[in-house]
C-alpha atoms as a PDB file:
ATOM      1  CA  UNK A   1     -38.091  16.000 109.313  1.00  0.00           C
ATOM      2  CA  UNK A   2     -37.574  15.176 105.605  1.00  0.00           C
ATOM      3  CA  UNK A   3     -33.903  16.620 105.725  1.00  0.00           C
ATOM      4  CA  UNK A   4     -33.012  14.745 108.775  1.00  0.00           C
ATOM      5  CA  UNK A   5     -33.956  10.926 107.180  1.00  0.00           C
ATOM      6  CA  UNK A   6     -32.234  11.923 103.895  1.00  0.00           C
ATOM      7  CA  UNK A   7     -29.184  12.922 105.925  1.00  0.00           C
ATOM      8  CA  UNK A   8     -29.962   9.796 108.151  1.00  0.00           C
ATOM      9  CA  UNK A   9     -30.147   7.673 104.262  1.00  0.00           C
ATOM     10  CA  UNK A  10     -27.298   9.272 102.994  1.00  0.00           C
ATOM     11  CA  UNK A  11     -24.864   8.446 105.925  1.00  0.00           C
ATOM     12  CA  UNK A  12     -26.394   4.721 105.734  1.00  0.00           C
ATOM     13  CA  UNK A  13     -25.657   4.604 102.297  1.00  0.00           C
ATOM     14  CA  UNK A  14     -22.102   5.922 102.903  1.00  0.00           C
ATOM     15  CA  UNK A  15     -20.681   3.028 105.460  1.00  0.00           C
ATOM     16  CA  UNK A  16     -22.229   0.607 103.428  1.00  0.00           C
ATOM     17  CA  UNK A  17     -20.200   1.559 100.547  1.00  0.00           C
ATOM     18  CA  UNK A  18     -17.193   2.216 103.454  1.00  0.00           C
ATOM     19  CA  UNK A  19     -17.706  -1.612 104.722  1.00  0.00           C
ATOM     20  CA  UNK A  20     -17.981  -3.163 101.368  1.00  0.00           C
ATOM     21  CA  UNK A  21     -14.531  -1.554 100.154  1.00  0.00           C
ATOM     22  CA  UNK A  22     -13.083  -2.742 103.387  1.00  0.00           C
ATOM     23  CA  UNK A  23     -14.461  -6.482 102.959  1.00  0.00           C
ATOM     24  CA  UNK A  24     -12.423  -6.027  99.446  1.00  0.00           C
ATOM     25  CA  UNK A  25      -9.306  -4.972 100.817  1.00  0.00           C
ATOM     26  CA  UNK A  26      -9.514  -8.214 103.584  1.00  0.00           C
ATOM     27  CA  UNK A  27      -7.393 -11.205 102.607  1.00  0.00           C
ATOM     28  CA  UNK A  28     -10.336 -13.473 102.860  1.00  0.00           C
ATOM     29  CA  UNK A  29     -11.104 -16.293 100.244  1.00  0.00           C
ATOM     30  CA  UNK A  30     -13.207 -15.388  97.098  1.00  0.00           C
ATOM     31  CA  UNK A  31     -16.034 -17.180  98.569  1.00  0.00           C
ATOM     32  CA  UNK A  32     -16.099 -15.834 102.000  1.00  0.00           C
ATOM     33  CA  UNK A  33     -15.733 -12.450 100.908  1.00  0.00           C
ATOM     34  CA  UNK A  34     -18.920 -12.651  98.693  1.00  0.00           C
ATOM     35  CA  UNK A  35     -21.159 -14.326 101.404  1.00  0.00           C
ATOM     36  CA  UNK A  36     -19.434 -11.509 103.595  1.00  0.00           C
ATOM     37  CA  UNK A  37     -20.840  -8.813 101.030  1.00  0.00           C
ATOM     38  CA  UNK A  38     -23.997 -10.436 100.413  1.00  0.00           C
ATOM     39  CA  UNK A  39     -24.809 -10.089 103.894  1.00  0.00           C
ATOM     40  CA  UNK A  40     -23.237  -6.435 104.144  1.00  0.00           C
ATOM     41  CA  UNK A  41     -25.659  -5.145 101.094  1.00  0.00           C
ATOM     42  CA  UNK A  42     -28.695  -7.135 103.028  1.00  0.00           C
ATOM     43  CA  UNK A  43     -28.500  -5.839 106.325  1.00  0.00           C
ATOM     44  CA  UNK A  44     -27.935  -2.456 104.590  1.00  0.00           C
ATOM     45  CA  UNK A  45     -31.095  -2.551 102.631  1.00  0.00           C
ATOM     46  CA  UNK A  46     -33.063  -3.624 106.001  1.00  0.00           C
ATOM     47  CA  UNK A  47     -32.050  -0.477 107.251  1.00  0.00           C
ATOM     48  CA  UNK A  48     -32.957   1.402 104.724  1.00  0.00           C
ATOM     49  CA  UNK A  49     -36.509   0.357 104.672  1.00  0.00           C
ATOM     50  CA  UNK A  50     -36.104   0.767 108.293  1.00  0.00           C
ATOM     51  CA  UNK A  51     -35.661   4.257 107.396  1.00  0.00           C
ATOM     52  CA  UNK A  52     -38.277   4.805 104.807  1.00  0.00           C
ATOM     53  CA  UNK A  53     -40.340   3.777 107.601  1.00  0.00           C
ATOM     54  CA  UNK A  54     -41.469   0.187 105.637  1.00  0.00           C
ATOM     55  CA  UNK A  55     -40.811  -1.818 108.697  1.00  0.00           C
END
């Protein structure tokens, strides 16, 4: 069970990092791109907790 939600934490972890690169390499304006990453890193640490089982 343990192994499974650090996998499951892990791979969450991963395509955050994976989507926030991406947003970088977008030709977006400075602006957009950070509400675009702020938004990235929040729904990423909602699922986190989701995993950690605080919601």
């Amino acid at each position: 069970m343990a192994a499974s939600m650090l996998i499951s934490i892990l791979i969450t972890f991963l395509v955050i990092v994976l989507v926030l690169y991406l947003v970088q390499r977008l030709p977006l304006d400075g602006r957009i791109r950070q509400i675009v990453q702020i938004i990235v890193i929040l729904i990423g640490i909602v699922s986190l907790l989701k995993y950690l089982a605080v919601f």
